[in-house]
C-alpha atoms as a PDB file:
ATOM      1  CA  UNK A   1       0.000   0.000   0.000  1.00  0.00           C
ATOM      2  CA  UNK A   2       1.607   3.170  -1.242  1.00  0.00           C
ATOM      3  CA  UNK A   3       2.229   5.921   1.616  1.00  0.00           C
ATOM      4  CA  UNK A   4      -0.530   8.923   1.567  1.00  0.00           C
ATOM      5  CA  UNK A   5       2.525  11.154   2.728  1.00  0.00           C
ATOM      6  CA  UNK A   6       3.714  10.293  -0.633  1.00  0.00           C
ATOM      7  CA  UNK A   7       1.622  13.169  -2.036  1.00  0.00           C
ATOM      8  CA  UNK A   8       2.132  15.566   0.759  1.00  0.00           C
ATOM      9  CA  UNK A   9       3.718  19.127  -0.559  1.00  0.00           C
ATOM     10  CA  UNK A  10       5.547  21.321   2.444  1.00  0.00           C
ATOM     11  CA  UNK A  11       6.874  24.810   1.599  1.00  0.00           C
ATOM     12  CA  UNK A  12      10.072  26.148   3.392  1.00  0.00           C
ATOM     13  CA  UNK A  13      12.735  28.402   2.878  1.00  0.00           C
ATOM     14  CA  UNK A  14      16.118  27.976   2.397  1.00  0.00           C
ATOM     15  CA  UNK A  15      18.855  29.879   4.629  1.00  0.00           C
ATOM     16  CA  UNK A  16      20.269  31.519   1.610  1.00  0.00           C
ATOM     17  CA  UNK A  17      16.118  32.903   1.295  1.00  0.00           C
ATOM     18  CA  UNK A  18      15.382  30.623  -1.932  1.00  0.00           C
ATOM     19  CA  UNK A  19      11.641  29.261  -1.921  1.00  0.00           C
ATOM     20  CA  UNK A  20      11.901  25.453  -1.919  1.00  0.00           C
ATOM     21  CA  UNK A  21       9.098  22.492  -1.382  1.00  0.00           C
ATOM     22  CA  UNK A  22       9.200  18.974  -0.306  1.00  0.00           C
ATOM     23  CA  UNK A  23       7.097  16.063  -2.267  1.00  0.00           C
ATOM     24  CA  UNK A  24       7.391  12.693  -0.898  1.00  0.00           C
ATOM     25  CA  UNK A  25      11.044  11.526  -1.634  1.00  0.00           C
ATOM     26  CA  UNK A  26      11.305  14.683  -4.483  1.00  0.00           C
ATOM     27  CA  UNK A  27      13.024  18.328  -3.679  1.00  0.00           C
ATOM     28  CA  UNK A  28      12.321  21.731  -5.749  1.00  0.00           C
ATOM     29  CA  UNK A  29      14.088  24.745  -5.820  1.00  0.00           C
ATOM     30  CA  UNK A  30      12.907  28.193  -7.182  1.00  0.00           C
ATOM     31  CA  UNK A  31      16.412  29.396  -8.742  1.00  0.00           C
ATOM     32  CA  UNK A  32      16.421  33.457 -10.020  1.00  0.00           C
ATOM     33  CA  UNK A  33      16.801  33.219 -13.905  1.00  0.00           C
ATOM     34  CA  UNK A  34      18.975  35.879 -15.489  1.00  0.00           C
ATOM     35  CA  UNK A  35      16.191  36.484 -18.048  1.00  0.00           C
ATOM     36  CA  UNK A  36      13.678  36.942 -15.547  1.00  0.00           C
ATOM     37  CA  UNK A  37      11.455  34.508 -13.339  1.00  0.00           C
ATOM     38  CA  UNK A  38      12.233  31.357 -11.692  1.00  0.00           C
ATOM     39  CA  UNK A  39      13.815  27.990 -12.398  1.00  0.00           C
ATOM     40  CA  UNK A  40      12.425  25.231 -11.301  1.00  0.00           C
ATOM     41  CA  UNK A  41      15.344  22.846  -9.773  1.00  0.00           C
ATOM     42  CA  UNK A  42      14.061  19.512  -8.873  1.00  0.00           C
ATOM     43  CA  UNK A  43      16.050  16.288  -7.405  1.00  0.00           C
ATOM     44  CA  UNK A  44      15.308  12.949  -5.141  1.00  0.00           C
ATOM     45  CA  UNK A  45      16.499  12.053  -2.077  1.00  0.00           C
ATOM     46  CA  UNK A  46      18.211  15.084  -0.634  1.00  0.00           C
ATOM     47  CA  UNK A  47      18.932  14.147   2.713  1.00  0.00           C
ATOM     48  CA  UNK A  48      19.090  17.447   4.497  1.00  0.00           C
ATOM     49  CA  UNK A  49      16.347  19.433   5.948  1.00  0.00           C
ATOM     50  CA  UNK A  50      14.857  22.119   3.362  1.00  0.00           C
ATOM     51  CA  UNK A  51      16.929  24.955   5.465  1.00  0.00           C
ATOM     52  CA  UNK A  52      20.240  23.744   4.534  1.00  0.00           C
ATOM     53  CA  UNK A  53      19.638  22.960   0.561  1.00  0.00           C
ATOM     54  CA  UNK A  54      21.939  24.442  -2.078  1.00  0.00           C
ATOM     55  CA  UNK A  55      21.105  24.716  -5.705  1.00  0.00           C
ATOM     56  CA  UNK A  56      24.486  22.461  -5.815  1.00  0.00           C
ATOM     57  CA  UNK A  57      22.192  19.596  -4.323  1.00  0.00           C
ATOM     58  CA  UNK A  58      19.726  19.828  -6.926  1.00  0.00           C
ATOM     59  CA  UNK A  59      20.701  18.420 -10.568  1.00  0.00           C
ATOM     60  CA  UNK A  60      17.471  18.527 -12.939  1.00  0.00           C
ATOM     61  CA  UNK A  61      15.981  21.758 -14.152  1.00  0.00           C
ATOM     62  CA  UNK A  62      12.897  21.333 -15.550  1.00  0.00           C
ATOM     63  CA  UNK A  63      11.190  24.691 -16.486  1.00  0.00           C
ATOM     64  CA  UNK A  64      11.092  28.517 -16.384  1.00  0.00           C
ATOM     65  CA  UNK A  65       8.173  29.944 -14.162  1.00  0.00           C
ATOM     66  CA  UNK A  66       6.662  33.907 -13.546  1.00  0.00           C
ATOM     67  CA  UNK A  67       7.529  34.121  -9.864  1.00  0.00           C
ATOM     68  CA  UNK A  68       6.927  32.607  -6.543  1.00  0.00           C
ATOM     69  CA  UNK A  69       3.474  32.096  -6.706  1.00  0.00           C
ATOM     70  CA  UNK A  70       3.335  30.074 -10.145  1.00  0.00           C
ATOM     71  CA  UNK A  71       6.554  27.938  -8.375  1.00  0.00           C
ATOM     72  CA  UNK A  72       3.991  26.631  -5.411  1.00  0.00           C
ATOM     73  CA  UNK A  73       0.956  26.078  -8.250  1.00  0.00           C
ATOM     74  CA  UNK A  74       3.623  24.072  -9.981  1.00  0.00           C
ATOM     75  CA  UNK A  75       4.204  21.764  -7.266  1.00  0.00           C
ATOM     76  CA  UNK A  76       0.974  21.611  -6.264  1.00  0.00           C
ATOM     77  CA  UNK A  77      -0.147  20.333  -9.872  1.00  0.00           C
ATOM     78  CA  UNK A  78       2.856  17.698  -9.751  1.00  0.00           C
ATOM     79  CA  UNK A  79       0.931  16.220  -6.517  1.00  0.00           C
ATOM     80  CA  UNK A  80      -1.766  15.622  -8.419  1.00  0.00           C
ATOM     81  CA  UNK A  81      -0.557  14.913 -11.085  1.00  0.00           C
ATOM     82  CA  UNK A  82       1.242  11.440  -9.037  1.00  0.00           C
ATOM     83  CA  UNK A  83      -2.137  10.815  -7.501  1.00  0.00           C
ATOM     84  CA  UNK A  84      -4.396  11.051 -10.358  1.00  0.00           C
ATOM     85  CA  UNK A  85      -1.866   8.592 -11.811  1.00  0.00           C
ATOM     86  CA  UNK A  86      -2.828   5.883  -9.775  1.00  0.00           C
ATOM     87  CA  UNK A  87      -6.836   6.143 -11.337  1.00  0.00           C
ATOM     88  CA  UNK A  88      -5.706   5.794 -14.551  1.00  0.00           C
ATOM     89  CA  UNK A  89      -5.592   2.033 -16.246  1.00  0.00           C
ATOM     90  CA  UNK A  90      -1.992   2.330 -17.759  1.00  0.00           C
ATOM     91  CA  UNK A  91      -0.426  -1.150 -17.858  1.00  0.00           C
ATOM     92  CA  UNK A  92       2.833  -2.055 -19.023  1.00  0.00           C
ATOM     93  CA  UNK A  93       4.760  -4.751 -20.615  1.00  0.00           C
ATOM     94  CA  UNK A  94       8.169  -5.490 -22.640  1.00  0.00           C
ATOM     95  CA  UNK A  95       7.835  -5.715 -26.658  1.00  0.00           C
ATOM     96  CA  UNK A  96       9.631  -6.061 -29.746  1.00  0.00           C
ATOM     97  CA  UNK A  97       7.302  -3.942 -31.511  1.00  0.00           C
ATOM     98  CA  UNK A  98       8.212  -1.762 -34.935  1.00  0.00           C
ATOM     99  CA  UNK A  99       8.310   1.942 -34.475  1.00  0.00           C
ATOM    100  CA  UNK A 100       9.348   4.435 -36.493  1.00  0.00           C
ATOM    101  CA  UNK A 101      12.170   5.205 -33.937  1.00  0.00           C
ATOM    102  CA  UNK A 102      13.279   1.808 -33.747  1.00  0.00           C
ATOM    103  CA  UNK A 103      12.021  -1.283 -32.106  1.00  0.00           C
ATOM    104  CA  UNK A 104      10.426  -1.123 -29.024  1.00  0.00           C
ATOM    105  CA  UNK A 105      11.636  -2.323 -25.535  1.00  0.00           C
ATOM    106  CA  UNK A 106       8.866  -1.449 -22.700  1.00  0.00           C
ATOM    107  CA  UNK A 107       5.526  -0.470 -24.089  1.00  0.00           C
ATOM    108  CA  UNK A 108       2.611   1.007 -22.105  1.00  0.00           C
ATOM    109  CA  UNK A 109      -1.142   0.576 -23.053  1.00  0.00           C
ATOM    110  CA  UNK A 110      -3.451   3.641 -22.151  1.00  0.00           C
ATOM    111  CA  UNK A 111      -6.547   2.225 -23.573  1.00  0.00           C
ATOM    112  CA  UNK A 112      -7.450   0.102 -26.375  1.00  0.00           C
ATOM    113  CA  UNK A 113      -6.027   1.402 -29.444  1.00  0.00           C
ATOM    114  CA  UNK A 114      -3.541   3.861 -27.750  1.00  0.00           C
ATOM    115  CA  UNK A 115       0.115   2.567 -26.853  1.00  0.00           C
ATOM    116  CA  UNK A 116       3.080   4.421 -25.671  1.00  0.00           C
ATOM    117  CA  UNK A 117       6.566   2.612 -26.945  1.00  0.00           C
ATOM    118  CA  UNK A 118       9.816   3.203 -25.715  1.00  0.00           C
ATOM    119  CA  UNK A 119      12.720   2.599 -27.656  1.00  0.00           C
ATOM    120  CA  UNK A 120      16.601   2.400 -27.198  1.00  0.00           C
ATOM    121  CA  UNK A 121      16.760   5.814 -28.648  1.00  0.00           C
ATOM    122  CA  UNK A 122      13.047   7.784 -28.591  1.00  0.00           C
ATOM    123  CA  UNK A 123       9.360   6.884 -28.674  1.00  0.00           C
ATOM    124  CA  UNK A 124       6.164   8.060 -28.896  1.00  0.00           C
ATOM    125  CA  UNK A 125       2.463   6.691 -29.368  1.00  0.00           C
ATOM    126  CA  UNK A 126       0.942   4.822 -31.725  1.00  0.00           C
ATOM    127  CA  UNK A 127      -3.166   5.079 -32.117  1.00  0.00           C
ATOM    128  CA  UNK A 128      -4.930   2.272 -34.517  1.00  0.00           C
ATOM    129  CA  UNK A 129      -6.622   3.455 -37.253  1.00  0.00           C
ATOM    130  CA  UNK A 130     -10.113   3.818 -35.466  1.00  0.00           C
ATOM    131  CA  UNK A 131      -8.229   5.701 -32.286  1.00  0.00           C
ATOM    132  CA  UNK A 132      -6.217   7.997 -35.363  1.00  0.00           C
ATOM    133  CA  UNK A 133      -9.363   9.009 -36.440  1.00  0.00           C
ATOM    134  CA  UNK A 134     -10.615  10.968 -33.750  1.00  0.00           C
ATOM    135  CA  UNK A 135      -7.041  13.323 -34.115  1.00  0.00           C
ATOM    136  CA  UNK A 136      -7.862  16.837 -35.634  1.00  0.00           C
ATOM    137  CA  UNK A 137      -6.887  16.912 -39.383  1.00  0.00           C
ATOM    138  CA  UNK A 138      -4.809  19.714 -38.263  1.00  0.00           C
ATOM    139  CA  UNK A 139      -3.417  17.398 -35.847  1.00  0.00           C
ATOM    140  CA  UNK A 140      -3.305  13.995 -37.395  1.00  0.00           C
ATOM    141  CA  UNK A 141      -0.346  12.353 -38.516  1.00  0.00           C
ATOM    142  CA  UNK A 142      -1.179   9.593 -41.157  1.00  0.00           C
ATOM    143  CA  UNK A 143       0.577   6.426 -40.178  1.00  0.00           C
ATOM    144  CA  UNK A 144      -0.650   6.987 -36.180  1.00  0.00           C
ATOM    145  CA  UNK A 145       2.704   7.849 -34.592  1.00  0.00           C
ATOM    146  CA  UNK A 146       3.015  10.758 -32.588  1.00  0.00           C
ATOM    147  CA  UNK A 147       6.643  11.182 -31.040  1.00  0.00           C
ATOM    148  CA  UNK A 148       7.156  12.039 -27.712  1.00  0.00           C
ATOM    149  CA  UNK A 149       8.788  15.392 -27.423  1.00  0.00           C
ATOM    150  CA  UNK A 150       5.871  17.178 -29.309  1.00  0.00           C
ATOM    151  CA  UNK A 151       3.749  15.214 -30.962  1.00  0.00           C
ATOM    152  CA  UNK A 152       2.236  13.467 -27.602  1.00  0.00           C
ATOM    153  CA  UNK A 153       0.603  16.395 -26.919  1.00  0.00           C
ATOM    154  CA  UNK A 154      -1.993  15.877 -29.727  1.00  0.00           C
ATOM    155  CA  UNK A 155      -2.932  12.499 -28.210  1.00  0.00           C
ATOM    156  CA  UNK A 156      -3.627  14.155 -24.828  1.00  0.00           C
ATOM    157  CA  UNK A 157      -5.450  16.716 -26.751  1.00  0.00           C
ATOM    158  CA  UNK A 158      -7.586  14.252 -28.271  1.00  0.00           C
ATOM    159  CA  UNK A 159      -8.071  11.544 -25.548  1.00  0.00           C
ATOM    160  CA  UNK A 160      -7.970  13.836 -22.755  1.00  0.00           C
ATOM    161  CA  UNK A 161      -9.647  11.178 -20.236  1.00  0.00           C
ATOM    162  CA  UNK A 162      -6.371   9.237 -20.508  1.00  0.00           C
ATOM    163  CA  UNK A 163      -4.388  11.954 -18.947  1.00  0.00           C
ATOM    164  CA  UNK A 164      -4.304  14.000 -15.403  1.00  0.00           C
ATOM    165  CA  UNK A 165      -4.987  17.314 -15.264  1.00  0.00           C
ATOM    166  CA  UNK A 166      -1.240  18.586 -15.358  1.00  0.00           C
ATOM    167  CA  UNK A 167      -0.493  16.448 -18.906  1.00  0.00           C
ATOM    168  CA  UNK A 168      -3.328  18.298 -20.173  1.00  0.00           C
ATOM    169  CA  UNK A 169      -1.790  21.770 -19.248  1.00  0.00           C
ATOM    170  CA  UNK A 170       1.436  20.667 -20.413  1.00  0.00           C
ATOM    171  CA  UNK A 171       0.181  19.119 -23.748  1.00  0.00           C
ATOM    172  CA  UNK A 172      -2.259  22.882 -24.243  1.00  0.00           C
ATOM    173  CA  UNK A 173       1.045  24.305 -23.602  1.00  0.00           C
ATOM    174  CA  UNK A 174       2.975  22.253 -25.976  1.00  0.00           C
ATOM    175  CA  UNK A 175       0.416  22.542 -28.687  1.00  0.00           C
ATOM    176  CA  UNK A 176       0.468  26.399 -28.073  1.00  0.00           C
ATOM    177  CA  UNK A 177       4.311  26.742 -28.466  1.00  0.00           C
ATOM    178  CA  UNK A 178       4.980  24.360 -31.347  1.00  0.00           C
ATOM    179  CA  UNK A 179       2.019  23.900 -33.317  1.00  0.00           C
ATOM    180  CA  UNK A 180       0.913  27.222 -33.092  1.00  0.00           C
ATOM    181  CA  UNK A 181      -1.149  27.424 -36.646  1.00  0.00           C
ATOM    182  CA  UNK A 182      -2.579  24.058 -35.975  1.00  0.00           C
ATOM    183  CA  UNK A 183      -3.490  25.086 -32.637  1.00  0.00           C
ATOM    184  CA  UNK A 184      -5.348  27.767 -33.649  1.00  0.00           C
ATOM    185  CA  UNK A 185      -7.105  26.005 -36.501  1.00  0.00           C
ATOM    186  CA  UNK A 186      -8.688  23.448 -34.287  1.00  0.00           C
ATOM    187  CA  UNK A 187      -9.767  25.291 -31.167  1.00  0.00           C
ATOM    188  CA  UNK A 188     -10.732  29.118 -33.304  1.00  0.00           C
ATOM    189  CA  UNK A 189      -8.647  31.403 -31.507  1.00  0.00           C
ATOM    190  CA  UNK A 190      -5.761  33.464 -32.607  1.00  0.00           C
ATOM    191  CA  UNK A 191      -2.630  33.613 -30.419  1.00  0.00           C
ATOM    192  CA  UNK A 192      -1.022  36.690 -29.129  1.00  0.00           C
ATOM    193  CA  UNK A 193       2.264  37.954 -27.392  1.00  0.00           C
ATOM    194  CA  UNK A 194       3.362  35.218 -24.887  1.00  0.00           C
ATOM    195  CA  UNK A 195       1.154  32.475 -25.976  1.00  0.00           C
ATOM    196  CA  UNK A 196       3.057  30.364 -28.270  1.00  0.00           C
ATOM    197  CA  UNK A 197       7.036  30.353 -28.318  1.00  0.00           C
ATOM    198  CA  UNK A 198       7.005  29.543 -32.026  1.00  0.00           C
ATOM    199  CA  UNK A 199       4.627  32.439 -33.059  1.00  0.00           C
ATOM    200  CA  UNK A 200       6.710  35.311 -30.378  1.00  0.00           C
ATOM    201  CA  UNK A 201      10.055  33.924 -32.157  1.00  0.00           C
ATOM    202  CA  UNK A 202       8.458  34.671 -35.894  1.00  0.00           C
ATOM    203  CA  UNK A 203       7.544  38.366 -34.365  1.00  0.00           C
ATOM    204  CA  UNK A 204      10.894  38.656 -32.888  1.00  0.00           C
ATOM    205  CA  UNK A 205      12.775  37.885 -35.843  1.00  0.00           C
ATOM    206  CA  UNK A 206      10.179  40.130 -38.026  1.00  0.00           C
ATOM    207  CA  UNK A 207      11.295  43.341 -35.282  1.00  0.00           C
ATOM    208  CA  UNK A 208      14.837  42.348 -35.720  1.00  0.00           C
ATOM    209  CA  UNK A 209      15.024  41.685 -39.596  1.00  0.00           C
ATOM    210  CA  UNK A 210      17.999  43.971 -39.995  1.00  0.00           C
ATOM    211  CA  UNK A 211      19.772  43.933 -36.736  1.00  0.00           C
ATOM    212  CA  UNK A 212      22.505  41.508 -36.139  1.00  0.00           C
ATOM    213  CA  UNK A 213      21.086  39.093 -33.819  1.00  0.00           C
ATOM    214  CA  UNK A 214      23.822  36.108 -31.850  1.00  0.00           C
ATOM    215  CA  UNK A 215      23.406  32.636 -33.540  1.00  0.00           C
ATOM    216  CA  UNK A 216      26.618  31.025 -31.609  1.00  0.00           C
ATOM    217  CA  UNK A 217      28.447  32.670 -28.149  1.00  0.00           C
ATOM    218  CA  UNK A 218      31.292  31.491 -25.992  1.00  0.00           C
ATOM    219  CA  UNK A 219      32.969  32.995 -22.941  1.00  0.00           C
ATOM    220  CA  UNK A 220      35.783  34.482 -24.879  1.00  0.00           C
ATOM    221  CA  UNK A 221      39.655  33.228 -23.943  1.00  0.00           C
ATOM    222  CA  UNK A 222      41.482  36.260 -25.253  1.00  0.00           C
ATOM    223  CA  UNK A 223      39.283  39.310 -23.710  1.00  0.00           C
ATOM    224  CA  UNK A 224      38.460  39.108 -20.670  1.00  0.00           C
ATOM    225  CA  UNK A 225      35.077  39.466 -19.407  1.00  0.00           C
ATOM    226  CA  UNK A 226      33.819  39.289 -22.380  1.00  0.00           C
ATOM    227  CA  UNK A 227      31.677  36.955 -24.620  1.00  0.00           C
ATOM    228  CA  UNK A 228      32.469  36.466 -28.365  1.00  0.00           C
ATOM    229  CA  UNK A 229      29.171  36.363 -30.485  1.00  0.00           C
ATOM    230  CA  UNK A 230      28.688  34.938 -33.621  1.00  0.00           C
ATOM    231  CA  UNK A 231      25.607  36.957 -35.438  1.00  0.00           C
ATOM    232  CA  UNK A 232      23.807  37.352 -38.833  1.00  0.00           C
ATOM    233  CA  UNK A 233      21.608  39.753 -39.669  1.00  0.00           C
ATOM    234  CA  UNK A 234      18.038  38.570 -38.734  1.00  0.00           C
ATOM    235  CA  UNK A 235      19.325  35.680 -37.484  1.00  0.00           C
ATOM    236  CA  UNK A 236      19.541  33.840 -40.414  1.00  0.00           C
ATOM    237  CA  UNK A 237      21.808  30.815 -40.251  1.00  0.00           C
ATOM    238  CA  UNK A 238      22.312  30.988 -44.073  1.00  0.00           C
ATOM    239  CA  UNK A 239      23.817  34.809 -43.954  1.00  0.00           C
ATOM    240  CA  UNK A 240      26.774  35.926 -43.858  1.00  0.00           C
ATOM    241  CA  UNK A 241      28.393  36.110 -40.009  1.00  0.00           C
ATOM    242  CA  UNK A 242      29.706  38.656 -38.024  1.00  0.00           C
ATOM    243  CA  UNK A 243      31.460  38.840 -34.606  1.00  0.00           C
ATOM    244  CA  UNK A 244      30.959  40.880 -32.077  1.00  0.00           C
ATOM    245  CA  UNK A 245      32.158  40.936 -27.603  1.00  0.00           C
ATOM    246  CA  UNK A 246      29.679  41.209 -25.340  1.00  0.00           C
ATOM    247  CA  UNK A 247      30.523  42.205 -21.939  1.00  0.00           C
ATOM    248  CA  UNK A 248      29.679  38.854 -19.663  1.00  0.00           C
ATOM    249  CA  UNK A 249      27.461  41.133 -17.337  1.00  0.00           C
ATOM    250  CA  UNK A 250      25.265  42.437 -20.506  1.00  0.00           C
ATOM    251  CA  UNK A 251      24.940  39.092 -22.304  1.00  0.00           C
ATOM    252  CA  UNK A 252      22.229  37.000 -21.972  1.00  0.00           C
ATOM    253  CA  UNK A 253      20.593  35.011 -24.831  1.00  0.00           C
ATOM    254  CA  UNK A 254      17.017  35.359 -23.344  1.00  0.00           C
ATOM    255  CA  UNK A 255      13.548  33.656 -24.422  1.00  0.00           C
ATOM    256  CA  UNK A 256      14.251  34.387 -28.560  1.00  0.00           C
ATOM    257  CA  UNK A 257      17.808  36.187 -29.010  1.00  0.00           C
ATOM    258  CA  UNK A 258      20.365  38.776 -28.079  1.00  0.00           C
ATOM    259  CA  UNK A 259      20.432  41.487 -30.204  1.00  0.00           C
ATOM    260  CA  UNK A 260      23.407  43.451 -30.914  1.00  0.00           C
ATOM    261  CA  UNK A 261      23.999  47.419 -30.784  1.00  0.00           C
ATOM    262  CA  UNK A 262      26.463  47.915 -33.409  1.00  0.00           C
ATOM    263  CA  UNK A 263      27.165  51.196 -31.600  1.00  0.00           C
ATOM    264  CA  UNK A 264      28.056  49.519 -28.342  1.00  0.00           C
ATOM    265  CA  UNK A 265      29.185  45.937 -28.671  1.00  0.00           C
ATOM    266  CA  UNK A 266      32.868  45.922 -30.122  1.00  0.00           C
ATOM    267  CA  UNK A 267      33.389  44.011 -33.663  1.00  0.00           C
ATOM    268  CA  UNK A 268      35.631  41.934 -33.332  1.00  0.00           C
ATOM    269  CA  UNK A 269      38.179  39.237 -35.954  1.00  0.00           C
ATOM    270  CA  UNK A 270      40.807  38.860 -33.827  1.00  0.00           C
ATOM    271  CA  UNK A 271      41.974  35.014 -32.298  1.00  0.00           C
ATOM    272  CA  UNK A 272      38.613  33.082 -31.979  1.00  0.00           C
ATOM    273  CA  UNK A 273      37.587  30.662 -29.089  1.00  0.00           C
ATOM    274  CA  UNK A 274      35.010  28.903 -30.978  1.00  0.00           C
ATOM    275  CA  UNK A 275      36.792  25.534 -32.581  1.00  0.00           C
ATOM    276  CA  UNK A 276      37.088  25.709 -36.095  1.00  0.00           C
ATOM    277  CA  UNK A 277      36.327  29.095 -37.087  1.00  0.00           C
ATOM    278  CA  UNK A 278      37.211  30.183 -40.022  1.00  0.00           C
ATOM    279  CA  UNK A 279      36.166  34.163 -40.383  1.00  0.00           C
END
């Protein structure tokens, strides 16, 4: 029988003042980005009360949150998340099946017609042809695999009674930031600033079509305190390059770029530290 304290979230603060919280055997840490907000830092088993723990103790960082207040929601969503888990009918077994990604080692049915596979190197579900036909046409991918960095989330969109509550706000989320013209197609809205990654990135590199904007950086060797950035104009990975230093203090490549100011940031073809280059 599986612990209720297994579920139970606790709040504390840290000694250096950082906002951390206690789940079962799982730690998270609310980490000041440079570009604003929070990381989330999460680990298991760190054996020291929540007063003493460092970000030093904590190894995976999952995901950039608005403040303090979003940090505890996120937790809080995690918890149940794990409990709604155990009211779903997922079952799982070994197989040899044929992905697209290779063959499959550990496979995981969440209903009839809807399989999660694992393989050596990806995965991703597969939906029989009856299950595939439920998918959005926006959505749909022909052959029934959906892979599971992205594509998942139009499963969960589909079938949402298969998933808890925080895989649905992760797969809206997904949807929202990589599929944004799909998105938008099947549920008639129209995204705007700071809704969908992939749509703010277009914008960004539409306001920045003729500034040089950093494609490459590295903590430069031969200057410094300073960072040597590779740019093209618009960003364009095809265009011709440029380098520029960056004081370490100013740099920061932020949510869709860093743009240069040609009449601040130094041009620079002296010695390079990136490997290889040939400017």
């Amino acid at each position: 029988m599986r612990s209720p304290h297994r579920f139970l979230v606790s709040f504390h603060r840290t000694r250096g003042g950082l906002l951390a919280a206690r789940l079962g055997e799982r730690a998270f840490l609310a980490l000041p980005s440079k570009s604003g907000g929070l990381s989330v830092a999460s680990a298991h088993h760190v054996n020291k009360p929540p007063e003493e723990w460092r970000p030093s103790d904590f190894h995976i960082f999952e995901r950039l949150l608005e403040d303090e207040a979003a940090f505890r929601r996120h937790v809080v969503e995690i918890a149940d998340h794990e409990r709604q888990l155990l009211t779903l009918d997922r079952r799982e077994f070994k197989s040899s099946a044929v992905t697209p990604w290779g063959a499959a080692q550990i496979s995981q049915v969440y209903d009839q017609g809807v399989v999660f596979h694992s393989t050596a190197s990806h995965g991703g579900f597969h939906l029989d042809e009856e299950r595939n036909a439920l998918v959005h046409p926006a959505y749909r991918d022909a052959d029934g695999y959906y892979e599971e960095d992205c594509e998942w989330a139009k499963v969960a969109a589909t079938l949402p009674l298969l998933f808890t509550d925080y895989e649905q706000i992760c797969a809206d989320q997904t949807l929202r930031d990589w599929e944004p013209d799909a998105y938008e197609i099947v549920n008639n809205v129209v995204l705007g600033r700071g809704e969908s990654y992939t749509k703010d990135v277009r914008r960004f590199r539409l306001d920045h079509a003729r500034d040089w904007l950093v494609i490459s950086a590295i903590k430069s060797r031969q200057r410094s305190g300073l960072v040597e950035c590779v740019a093209t104009l618009g960003g364009d990975r095809r265009g011709k390059e440029r380098r520029f230093l960056v004081p370490e203090a100013e740099y920061d490549s932020g949510r869709h770029g860093f743009v240069i100011d040609p009449a601040r940031h130094q041009t620079y073809d002296g010695p390079s530290s990136f490997v290889g280059w040939a400017g």
